[in-house]
Protein backbone atom coordinates (compact mmCIF):
# COMPACT_ATOMS: atom_id res chain seq x y z
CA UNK A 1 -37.39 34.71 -58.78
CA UNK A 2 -34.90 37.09 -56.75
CA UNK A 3 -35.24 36.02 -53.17
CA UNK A 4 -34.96 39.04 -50.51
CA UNK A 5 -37.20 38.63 -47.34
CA UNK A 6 -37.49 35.51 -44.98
CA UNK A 7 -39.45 34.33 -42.94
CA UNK A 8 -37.91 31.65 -40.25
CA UNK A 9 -40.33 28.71 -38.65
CA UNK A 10 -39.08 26.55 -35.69
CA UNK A 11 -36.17 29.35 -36.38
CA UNK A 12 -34.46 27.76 -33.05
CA UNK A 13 -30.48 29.39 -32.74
CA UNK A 14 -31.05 30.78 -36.14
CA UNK A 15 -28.21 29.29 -38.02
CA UNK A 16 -30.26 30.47 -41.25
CA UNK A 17 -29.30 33.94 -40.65
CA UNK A 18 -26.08 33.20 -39.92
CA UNK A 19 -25.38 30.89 -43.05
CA UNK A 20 -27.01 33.65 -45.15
CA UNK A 21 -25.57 36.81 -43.42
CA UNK A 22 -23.58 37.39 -46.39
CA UNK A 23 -26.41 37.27 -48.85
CA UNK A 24 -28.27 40.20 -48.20
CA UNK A 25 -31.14 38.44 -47.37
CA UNK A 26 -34.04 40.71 -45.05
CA UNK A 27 -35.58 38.10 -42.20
CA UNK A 28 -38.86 39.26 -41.34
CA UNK A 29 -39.48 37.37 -38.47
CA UNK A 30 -38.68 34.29 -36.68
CA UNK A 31 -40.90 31.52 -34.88
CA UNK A 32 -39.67 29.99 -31.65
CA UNK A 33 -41.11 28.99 -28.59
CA UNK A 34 -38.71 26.96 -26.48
CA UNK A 35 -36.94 29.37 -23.74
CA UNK A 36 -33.02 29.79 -24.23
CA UNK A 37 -33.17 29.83 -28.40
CA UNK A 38 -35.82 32.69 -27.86
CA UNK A 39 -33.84 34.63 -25.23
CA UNK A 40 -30.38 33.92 -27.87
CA UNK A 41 -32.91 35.54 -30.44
CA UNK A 42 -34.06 38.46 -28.80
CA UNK A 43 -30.05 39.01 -27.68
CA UNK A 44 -28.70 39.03 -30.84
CA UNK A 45 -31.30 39.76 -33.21
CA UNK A 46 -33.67 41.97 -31.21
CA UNK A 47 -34.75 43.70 -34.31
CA UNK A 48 -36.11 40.94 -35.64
CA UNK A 49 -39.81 40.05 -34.02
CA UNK A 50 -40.34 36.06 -33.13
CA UNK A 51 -43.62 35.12 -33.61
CA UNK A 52 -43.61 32.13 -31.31
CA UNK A 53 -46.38 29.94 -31.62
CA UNK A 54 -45.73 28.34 -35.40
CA UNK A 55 -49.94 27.78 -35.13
CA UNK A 56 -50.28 31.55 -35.36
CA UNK A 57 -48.49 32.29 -38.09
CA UNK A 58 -51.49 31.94 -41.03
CA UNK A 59 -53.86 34.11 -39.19
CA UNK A 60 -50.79 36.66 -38.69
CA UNK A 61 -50.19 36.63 -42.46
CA UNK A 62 -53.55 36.64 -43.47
CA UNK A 63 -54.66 39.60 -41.26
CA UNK A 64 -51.16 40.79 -42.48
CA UNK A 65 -50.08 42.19 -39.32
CA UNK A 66 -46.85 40.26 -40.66
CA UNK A 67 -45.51 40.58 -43.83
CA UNK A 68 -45.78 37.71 -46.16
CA UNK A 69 -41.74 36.71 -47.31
CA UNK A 70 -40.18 35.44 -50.24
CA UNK A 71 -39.10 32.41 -48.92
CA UNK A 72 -40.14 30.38 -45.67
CA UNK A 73 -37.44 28.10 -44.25
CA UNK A 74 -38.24 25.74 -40.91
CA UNK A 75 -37.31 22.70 -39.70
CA UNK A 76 -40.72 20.72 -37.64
CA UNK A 77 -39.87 19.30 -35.12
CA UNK A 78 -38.15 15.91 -36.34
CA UNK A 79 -38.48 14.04 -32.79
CA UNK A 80 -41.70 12.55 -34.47
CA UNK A 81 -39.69 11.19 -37.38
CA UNK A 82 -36.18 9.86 -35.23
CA UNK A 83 -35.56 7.46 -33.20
CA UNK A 84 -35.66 9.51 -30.14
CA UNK A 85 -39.45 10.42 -30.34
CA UNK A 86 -39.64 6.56 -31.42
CA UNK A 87 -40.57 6.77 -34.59
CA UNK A 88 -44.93 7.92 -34.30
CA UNK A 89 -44.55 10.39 -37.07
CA UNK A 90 -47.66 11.65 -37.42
CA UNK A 91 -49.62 10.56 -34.21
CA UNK A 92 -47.54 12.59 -32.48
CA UNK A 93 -48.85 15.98 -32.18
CA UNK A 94 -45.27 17.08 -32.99
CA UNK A 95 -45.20 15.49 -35.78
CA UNK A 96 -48.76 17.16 -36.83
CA UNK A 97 -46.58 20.64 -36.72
CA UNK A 98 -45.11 19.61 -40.24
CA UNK A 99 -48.59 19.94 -41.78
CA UNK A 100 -48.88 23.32 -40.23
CA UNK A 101 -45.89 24.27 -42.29
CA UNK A 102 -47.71 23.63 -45.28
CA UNK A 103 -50.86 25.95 -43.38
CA UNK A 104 -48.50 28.58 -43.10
CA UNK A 105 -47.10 28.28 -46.67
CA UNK A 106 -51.30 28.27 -48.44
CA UNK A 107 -51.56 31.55 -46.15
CA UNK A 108 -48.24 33.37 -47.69
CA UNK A 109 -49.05 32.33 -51.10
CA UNK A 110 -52.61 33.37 -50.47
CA UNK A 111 -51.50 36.59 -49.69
CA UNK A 112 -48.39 37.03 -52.03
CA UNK A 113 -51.18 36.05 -54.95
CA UNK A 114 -53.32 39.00 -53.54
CA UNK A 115 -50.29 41.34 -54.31
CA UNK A 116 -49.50 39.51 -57.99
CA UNK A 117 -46.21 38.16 -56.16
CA UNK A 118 -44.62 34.95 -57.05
CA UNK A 119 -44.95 32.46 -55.30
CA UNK A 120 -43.07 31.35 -52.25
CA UNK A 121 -40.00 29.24 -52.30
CA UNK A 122 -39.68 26.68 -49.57
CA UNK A 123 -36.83 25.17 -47.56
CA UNK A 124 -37.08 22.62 -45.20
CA UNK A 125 -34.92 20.30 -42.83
CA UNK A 126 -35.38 17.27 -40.86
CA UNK A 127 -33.53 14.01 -40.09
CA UNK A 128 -33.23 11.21 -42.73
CA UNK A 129 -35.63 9.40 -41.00
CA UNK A 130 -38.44 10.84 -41.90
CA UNK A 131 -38.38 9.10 -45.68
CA UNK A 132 -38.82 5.85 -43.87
CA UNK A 133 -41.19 6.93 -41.29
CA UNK A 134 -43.99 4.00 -41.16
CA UNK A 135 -47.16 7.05 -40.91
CA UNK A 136 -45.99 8.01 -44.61
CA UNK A 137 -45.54 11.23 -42.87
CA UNK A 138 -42.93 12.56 -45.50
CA UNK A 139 -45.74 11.63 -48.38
CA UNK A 140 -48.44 13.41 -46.74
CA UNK A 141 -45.79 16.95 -46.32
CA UNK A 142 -45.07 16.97 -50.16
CA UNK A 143 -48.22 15.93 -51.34
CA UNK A 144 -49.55 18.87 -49.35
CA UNK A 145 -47.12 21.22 -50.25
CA UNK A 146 -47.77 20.01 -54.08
CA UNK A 147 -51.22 20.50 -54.11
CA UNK A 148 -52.44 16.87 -54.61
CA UNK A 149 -55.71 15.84 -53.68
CA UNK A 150 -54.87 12.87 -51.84
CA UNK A 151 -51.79 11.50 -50.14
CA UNK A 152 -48.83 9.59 -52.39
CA UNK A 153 -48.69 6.30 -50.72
CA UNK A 154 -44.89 4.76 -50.52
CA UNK A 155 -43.60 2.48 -48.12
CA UNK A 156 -40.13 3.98 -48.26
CA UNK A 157 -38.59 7.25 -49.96
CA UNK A 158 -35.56 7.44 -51.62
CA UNK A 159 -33.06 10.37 -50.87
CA UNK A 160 -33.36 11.72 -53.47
CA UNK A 161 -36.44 12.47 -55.99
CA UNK A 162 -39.03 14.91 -57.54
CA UNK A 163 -42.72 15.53 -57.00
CA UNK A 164 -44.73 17.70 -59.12
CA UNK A 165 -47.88 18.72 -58.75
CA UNK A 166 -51.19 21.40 -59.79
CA UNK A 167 -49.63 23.73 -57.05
CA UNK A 168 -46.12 23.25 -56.70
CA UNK A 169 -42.65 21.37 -57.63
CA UNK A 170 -41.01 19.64 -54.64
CA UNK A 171 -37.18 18.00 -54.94
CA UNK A 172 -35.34 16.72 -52.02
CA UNK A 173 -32.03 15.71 -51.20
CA UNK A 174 -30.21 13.86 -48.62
CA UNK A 175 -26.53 16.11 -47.65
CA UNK A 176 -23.95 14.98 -45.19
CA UNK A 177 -22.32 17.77 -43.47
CA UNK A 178 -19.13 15.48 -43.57
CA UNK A 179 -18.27 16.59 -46.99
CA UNK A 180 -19.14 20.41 -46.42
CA UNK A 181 -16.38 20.95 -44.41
CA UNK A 182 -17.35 19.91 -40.82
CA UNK A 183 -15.95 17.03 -39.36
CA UNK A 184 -19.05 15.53 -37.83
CA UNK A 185 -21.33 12.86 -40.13
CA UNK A 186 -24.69 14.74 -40.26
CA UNK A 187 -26.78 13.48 -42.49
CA UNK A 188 -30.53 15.51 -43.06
CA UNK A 189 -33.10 15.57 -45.76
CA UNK A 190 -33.28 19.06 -47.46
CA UNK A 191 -36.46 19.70 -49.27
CA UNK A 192 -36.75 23.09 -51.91
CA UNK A 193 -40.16 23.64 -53.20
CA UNK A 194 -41.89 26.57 -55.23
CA UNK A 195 -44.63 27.31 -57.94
CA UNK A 196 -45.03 25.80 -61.12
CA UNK A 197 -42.48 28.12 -62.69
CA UNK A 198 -39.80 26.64 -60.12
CA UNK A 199 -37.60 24.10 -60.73
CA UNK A 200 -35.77 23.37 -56.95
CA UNK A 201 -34.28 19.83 -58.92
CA UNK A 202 -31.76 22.75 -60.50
CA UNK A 203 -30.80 23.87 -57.31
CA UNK A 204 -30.64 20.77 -55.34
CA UNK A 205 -29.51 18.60 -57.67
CA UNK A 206 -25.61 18.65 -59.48
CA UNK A 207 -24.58 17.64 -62.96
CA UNK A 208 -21.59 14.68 -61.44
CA UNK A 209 -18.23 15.30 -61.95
CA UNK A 210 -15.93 12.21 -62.43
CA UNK A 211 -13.13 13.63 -60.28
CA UNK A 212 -11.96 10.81 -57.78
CA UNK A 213 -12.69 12.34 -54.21
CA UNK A 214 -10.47 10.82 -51.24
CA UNK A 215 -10.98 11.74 -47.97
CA UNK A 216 -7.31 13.19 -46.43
CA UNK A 217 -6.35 11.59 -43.48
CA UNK A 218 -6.52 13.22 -40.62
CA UNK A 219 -3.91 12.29 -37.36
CA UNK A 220 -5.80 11.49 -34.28
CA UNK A 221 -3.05 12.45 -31.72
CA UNK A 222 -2.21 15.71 -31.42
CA UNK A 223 -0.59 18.45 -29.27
CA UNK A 224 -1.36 22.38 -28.46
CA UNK A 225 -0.18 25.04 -26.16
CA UNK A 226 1.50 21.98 -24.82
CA UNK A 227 -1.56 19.43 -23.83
CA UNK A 228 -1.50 16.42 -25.78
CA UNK A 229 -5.10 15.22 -27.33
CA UNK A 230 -6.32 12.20 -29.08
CA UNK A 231 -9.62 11.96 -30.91
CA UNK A 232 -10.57 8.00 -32.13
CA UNK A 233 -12.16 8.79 -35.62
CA UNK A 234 -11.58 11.60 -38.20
CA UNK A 235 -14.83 13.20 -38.23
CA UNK A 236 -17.84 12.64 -35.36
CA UNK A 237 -21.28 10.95 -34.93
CA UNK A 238 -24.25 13.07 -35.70
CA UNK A 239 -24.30 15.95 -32.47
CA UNK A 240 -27.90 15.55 -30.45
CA UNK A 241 -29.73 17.69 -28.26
CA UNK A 242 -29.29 15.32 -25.07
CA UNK A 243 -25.26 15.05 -25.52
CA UNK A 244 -24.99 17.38 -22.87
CA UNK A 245 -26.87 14.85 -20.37
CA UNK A 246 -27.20 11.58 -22.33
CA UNK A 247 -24.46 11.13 -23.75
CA UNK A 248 -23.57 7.67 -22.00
CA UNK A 249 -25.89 6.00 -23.33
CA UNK A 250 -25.46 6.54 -27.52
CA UNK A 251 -23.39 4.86 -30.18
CA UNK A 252 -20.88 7.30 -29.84
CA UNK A 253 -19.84 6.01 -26.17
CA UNK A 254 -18.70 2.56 -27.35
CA UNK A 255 -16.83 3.92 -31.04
CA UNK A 256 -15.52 6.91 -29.22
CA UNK A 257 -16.41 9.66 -31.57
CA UNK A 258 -17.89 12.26 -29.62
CA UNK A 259 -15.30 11.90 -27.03
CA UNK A 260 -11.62 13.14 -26.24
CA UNK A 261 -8.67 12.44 -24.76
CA UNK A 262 -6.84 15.22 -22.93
CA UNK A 263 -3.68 14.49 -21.15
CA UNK A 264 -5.00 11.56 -20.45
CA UNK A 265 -8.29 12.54 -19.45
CA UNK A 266 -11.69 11.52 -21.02
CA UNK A 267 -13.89 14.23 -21.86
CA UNK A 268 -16.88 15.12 -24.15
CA UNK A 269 -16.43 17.91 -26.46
CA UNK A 270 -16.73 21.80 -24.78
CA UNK A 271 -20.21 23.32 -25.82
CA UNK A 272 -17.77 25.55 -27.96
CA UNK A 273 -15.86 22.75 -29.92
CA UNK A 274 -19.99 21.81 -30.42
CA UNK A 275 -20.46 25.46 -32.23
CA UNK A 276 -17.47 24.34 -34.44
CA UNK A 277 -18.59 20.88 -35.05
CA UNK A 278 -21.91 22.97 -36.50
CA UNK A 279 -20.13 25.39 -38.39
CA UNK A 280 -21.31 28.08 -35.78
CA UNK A 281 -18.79 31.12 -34.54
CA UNK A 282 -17.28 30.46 -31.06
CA UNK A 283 -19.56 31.60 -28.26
CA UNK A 284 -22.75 32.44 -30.35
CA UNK A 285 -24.60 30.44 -27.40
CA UNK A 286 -22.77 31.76 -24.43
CA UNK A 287 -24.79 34.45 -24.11
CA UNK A 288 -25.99 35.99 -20.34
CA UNK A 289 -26.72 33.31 -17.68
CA UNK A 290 -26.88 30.28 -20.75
CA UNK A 291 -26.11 26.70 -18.70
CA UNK A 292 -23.85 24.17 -20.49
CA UNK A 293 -27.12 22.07 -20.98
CA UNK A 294 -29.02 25.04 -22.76
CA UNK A 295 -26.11 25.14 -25.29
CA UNK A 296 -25.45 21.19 -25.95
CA UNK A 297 -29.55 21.23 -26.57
CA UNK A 298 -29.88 24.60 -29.00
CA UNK A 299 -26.56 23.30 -30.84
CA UNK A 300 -27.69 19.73 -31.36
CA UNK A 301 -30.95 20.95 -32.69
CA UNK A 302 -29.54 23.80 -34.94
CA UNK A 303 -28.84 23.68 -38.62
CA UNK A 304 -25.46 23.11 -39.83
CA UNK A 305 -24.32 26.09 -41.37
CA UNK A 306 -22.46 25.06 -44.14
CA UNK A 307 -24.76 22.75 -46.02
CA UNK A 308 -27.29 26.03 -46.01
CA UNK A 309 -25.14 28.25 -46.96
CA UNK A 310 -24.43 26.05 -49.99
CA UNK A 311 -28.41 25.70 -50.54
CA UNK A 312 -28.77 29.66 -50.21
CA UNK A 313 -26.01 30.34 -52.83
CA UNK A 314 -27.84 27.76 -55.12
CA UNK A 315 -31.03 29.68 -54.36
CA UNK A 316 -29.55 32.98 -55.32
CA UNK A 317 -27.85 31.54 -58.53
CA UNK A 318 -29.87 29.37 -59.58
CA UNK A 319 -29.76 30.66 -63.42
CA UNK A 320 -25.97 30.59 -63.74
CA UNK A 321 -25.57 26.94 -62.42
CA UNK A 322 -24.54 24.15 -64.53
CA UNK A 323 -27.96 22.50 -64.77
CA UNK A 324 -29.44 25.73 -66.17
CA UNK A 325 -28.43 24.44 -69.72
CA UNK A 326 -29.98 21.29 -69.20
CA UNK A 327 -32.95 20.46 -70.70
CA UNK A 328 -34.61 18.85 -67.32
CA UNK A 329 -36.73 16.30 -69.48
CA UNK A 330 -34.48 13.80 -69.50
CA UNK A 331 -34.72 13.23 -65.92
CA UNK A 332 -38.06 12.66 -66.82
CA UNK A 333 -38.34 10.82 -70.02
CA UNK A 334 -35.15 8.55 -68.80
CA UNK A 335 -36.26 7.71 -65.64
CA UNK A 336 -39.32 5.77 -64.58
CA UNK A 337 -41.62 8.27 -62.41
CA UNK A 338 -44.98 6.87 -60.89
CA UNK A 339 -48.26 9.55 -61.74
CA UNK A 340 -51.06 9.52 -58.88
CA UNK A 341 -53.02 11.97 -57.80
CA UNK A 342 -52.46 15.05 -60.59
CA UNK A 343 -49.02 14.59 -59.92
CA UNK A 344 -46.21 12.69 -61.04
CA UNK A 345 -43.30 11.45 -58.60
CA UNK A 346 -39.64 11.05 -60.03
CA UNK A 347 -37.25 8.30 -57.43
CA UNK A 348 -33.78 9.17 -57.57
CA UNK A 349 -32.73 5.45 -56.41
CA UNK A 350 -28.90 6.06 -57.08
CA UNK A 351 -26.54 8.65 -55.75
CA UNK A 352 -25.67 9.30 -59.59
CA UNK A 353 -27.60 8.77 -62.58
CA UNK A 354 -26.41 8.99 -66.38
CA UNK A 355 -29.07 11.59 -67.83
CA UNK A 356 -27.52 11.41 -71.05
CA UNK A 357 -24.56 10.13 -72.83
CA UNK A 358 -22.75 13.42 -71.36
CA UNK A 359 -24.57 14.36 -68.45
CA UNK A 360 -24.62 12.68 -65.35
CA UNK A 361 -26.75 13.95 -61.85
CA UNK A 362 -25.20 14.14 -58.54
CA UNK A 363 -27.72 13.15 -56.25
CA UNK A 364 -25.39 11.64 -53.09
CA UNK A 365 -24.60 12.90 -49.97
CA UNK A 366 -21.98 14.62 -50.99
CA UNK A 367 -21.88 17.79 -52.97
CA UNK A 368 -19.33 18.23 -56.13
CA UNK A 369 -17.03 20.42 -54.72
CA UNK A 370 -16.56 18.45 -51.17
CA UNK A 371 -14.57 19.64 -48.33
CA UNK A 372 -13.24 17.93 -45.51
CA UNK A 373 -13.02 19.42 -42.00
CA UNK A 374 -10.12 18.60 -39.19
CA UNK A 375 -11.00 17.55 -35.50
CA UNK A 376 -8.09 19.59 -34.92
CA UNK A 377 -9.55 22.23 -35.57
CA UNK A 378 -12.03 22.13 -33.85
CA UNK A 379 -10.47 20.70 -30.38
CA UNK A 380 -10.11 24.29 -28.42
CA UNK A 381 -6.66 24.73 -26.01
CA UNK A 382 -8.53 26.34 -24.03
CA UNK A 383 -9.56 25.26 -20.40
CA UNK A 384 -12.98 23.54 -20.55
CA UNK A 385 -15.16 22.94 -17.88
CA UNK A 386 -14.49 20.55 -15.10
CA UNK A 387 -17.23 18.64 -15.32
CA UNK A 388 -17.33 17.63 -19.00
CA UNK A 389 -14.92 14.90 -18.18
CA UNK A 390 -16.14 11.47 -17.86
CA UNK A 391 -15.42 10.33 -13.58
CA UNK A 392 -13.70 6.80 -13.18
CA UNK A 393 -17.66 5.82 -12.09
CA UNK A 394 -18.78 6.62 -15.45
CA UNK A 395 -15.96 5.36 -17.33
CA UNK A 396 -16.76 1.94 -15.48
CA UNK A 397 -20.35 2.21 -16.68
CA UNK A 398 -20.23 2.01 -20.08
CA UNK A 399 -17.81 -0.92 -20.02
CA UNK A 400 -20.19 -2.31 -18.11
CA UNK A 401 -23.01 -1.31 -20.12
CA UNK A 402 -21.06 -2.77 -23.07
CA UNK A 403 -19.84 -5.92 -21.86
CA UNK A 404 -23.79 -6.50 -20.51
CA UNK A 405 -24.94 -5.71 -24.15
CA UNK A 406 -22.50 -7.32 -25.83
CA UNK A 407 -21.44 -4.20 -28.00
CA UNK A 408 -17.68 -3.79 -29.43
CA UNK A 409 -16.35 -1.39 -27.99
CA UNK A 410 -12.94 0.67 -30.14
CA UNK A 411 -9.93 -1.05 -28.81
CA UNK A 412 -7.73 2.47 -27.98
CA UNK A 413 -11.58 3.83 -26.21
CA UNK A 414 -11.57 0.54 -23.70
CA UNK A 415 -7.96 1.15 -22.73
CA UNK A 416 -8.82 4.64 -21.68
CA UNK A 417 -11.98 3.97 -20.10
CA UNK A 418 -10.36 1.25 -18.05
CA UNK A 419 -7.24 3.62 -17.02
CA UNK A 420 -9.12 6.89 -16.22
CA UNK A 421 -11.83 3.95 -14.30
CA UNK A 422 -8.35 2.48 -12.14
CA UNK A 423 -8.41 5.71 -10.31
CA UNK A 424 -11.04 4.64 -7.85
CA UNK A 425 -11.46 1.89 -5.88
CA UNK A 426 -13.36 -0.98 -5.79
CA UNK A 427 -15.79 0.27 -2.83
CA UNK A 428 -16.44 3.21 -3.87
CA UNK A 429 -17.34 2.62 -7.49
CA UNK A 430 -19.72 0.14 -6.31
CA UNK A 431 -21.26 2.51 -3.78
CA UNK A 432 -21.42 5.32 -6.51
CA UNK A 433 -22.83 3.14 -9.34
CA UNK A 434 -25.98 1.74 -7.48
CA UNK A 435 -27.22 5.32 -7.27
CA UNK A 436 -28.11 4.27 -11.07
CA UNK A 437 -30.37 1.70 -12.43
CA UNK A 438 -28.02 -1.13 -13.59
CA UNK A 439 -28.92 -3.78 -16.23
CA UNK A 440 -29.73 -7.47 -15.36
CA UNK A 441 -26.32 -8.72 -15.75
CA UNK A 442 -25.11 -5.41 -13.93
CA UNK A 443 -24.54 -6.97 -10.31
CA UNK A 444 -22.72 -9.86 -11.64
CA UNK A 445 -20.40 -7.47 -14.08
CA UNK A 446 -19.25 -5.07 -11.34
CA UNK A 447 -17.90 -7.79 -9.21
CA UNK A 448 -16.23 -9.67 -12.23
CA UNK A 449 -14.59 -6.42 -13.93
CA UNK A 450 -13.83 -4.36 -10.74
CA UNK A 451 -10.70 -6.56 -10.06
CA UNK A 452 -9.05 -5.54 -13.30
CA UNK A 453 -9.02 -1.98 -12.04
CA UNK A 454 -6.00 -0.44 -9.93
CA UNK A 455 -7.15 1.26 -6.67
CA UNK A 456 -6.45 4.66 -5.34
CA UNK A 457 -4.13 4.64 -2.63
CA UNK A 458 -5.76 6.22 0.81
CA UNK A 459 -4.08 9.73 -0.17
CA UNK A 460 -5.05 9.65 -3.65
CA UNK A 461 -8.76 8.81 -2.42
CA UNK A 462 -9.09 11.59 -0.33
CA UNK A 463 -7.74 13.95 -2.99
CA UNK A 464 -10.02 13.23 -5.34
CA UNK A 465 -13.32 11.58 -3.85
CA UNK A 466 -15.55 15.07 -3.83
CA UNK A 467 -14.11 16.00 -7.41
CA UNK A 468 -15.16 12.61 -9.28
CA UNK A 469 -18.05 12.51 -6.67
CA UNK A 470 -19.46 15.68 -8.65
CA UNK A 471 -18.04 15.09 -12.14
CA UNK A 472 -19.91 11.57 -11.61
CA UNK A 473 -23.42 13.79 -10.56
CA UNK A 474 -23.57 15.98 -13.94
């Protein structure tokens, strides 16, 4: 099937279009409700309509006051399936919105079938979690999608695997943006779907090469335009939504990832070193009157552009990849598959599996041809807001927040943390930090750990109180 109009659900920033803008590809229309991604869409794509409400869509294609596109690509809402919307999958009405994908997918077809057009091929996104979501909610999306007539039941759902049913062929894949070229570890669930004439395990899946892949490393101390950096890992945590305000509170505040060091200074990355981390052009987001928050939360939640643009090309080419000579039934005849339901349901329990004697699939997180992107790259020379450096007052808190929860902290993190915190005094951290909720062990912590901690001299206080006062108050 040649693939030339799109329609885009939960479209967000649109990094779809912009991983596809070399493809030729025709979006229709978009769907997005939320206020800055809208106002980014009508800015730079104001030719193409959003649709807004995703629960409008079937009626719109039915009545076909929109027209009905080759392929659909959306990613639900995945708060429902992560551990930020904690985990109620599908008793949370957000989590409900992925079975209104599948509405809006019966009404295209519906209509495509109408006009004896194939069809339509499906691509959607969420986060890993999903497979192991305790509402089954990723069995009841492909068995709907499929066409099954009642729910595959599994407890947990490999990252890899095959469903086939009386209406469609689903396949699914787990990618890490890590090994497409960004240096941030993003992993998400890809699932390709289509009619019984398409096969998405050619697209998604790889026939292995045994070429020994090592990841180059990368130096974590650096220097441009004369300021001196230091990053404490070669490639990031995952980027989320709430980085922009939360970002205290995550993993990445004890191992250091999403942080930097410049001249000295802790900060968290620029909203712009965020577009890079996603693959995204510099500035995309900073369009008219956009706040540093309304860019941290559409970049967190946007695609990463080169995984998709991989999936697109694979879409496109799908008959001169190097599965296309495969005979696909050794997939099935060689591994065990479960049928329920009409359908039959093919695990992919290993990143790679031996098809044949001379054939082996690549079903891991990484792609064949993997690429390996450099902080450095990414880290901008460029001056950066004030207040996305960390204040000696929040410096303090997470060690404090770390020694009260017993986490590790990285070694060359809790020297900086405790330098940048020396640059206060004991009063005054103490008066700033009981603005904030503190822990049970927190009174007892700032009194034992303050002492460790060089004051400011009366000069140096005065200087800087109303600076670190607002850097503190982001």
């Amino acid at each position: 099937m040649k693939i030339k109009t799109i329609g885009s659900v939960c479209s967000g920033i649109e990094t779809a279009s912009l991983a596809w803008s070399s493809f030729n590809f025709d979006f229709q229309w978009f769907s997005e409700i939320a206020k800055f991604p809208s106002k980014l869409l009508s800015e730079l794509y104001p030719e193409i309509p959003n649709l807004g409400d995703m629960n409008n869509i079937p009626t719109e294609i039915l009545n076909q006051r929109v027209n009905a596109p080759d392929l659909i690509c959306g990613g639900t809402p995945c708060q429902a399936f992560s551990l930020a919307g904690l985990k109620r999958g599908l008793t949370d009405h957000r989590g409900n919105l992925t079975l209104k994908f599948v509405d809006i997918i019966e009404a295209n077809d519906k209509v495509r079938r109408s006009k004896n057009q194939e069809p339509t091929v499906i691509l959607w996104e969420n986060v890993e979690g999903v497979l192991k979501d305790k509402t089954n909610a990723f069995g009841s999306f492909i068995s709907a999608l499929a066409g099954l007539n009642e729910v595959f039941e599994r407890e947990k759902w490999p990252n890899a695997g095959v469903l086939k049913g009386p209406k469609r062929n689903v396949a699914w894949r787990v990618l890490d943006a890590k090994y497409f070229g960004l240096p941030q570890q993003r992993k998400r669930l890809y699932v390709l779907a289509g009619g019984k004439d398409f096969e998405p395990e050619k697209i998604l899946f790889e026939r292995a090469q045994s070429e020994n892949l090592i990841q180059p490393k990368t130096e974590v101390n650096f220097e441009k335009n004369g300021k001196k950096f230091e990053v404490f890992r070669e490639y990031t945590d995952c980027l989320y939504s709430a980085y922009g305000t939360k970002w205290n509170g995550n993993a990445a505040a004890y191992n250091g990832s999403l942080f930097v060091v410049q001249d000295e200074n802790l900060r968290r990355f620029s909203p712009l070193e965020c577009e890079r981390l996603m693959g995204i052009p510099d500035n995309y987001t900073n369009i008219s009157r956009a706040t540093r928050t309304n860019r941290y939360q559409a970049i967190g939640n946007a695609w990463a552009v080169p995984v998709i643009k991989w999936i697109g090309y694979r879409i496109l080419n799908q008959k001169k990849l190097e599965l296309e000579d495969v005979n696909m039934k050794y997939l099935y005849n060689e591994l065990n598959y479960e049928k329920q339901h009409l359908g039959f349901f093919v695990p992919i329990e290993k990143d790679f599996k031996k098809l044949r004697l001379d054939i082996q699939l690549n079903c891991s997180l990484m792609p064949n041809e993997v690429r390996y992107g450099d902080l450095e790259d990414i880290v901008t020379d460029e001056e950066v807001p004030d207040k996305i450096y960390i204040s000696p007052v929040g410096c303090f808190g997470i060690l404090r927040r770390a020694k009260e929860r017993k986490i590790k902290l990285n070694s060359r993190l809790e020297a900086v943390l405790r330098k940048v915190a020396s640059q206060m005094s004991e009063e005054e951290i103490d008066k700033i930090s009981r603005r904030q909720k503190r822990g049970k062990h927190g009174e007892s912590l700032i009194k034992e750990e303050i002492s460790e901690y060089r004051p400011l001299n009366d000069s140096e206080k005065k200087n800087q109180k109303q600076e670190q006062m607002s850097l503190f108050n982001i």
